[in-house]
C-alpha atoms as a PDB file:
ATOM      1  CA  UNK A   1       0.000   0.000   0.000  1.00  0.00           C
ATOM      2  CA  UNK A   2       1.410   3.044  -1.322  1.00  0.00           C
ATOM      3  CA  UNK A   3       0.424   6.442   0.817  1.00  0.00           C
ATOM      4  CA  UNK A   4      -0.329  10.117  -0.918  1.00  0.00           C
ATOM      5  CA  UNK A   5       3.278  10.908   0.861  1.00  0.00           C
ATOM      6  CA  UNK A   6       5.003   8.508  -0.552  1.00  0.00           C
ATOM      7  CA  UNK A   7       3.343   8.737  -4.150  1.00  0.00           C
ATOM      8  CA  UNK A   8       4.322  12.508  -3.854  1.00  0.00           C
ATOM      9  CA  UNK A   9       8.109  13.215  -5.458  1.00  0.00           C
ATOM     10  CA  UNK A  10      10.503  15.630  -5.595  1.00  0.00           C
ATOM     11  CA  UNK A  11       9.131  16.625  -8.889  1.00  0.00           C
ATOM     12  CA  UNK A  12       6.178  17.934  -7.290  1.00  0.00           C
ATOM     13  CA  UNK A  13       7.849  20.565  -5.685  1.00  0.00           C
ATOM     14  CA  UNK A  14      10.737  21.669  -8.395  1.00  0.00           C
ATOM     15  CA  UNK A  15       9.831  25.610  -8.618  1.00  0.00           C
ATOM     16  CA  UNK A  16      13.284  26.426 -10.106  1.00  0.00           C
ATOM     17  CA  UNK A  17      11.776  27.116 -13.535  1.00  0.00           C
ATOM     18  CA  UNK A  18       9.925  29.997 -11.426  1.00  0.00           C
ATOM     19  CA  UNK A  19      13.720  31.803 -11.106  1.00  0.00           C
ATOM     20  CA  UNK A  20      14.851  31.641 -14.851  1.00  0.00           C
ATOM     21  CA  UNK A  21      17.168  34.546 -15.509  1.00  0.00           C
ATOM     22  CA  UNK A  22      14.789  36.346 -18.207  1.00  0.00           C
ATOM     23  CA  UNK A  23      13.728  39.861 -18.774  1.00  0.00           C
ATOM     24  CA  UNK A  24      10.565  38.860 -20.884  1.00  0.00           C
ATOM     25  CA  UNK A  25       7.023  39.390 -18.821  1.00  0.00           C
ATOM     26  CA  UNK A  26       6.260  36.652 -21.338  1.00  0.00           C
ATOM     27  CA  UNK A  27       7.837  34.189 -20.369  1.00  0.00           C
ATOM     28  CA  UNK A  28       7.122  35.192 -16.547  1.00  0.00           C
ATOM     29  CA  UNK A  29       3.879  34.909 -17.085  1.00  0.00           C
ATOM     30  CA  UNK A  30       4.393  31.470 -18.911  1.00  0.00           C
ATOM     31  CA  UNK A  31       6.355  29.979 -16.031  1.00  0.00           C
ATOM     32  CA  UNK A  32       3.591  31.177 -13.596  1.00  0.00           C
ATOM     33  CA  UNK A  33       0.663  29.627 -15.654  1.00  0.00           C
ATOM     34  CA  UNK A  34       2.446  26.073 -15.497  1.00  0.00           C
ATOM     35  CA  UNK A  35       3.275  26.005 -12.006  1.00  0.00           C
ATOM     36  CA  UNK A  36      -0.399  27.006 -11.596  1.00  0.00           C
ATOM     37  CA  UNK A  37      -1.515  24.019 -13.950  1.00  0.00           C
ATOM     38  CA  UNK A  38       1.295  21.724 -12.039  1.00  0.00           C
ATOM     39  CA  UNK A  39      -0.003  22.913  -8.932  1.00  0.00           C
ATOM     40  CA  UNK A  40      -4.009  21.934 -10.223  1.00  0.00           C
ATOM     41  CA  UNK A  41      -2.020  18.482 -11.349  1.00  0.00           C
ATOM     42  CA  UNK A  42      -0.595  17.874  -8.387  1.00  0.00           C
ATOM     43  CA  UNK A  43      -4.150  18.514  -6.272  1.00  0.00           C
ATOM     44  CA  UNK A  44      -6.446  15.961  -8.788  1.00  0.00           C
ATOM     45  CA  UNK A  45      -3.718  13.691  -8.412  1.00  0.00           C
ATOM     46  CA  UNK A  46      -3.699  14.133  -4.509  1.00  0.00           C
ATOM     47  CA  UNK A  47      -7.856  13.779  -4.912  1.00  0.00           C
ATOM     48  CA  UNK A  48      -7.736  10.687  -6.610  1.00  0.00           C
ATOM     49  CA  UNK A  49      -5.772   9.046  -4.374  1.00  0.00           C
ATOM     50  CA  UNK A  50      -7.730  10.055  -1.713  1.00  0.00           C
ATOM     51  CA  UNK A  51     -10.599   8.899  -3.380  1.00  0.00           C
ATOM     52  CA  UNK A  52      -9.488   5.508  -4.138  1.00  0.00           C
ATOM     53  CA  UNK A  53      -8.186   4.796  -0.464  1.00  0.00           C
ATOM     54  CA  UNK A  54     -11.778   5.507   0.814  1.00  0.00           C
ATOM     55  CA  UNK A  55     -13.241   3.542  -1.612  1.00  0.00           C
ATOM     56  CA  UNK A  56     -11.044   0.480  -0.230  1.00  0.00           C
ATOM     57  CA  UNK A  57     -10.041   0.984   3.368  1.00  0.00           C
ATOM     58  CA  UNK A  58     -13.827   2.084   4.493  1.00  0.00           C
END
């Protein structure tokens, strides 16, 4: 039995494309909308999990 903790990696918190070294607003604004979709990623995937365990441990 895996738990959300352990299913969680250290990909799931990599934010270093949030401190690229570039003067476009562009590209800002690009980094910011896919942490926000990783962030909405990371939260189904947390939900499903969640999900599932109730479904079997309950």
């Amino acid at each position: 039995m895996q738990t959300l903790q352990d299913m969680l990696t250290v990909e799931d918190f990599d934010v270093s494309d949030a401190f690229q070294h570039s003067r476009s607003t562009e590209s800002i604004k690009s980094v910011a909308s896919e942490s926000y979709m990783s962030k909405l990623n990371i939260a189904k995937r947390r939900a499903n999990q969640q999900e599932t365990e109730v479904f079997y441990f309950t």
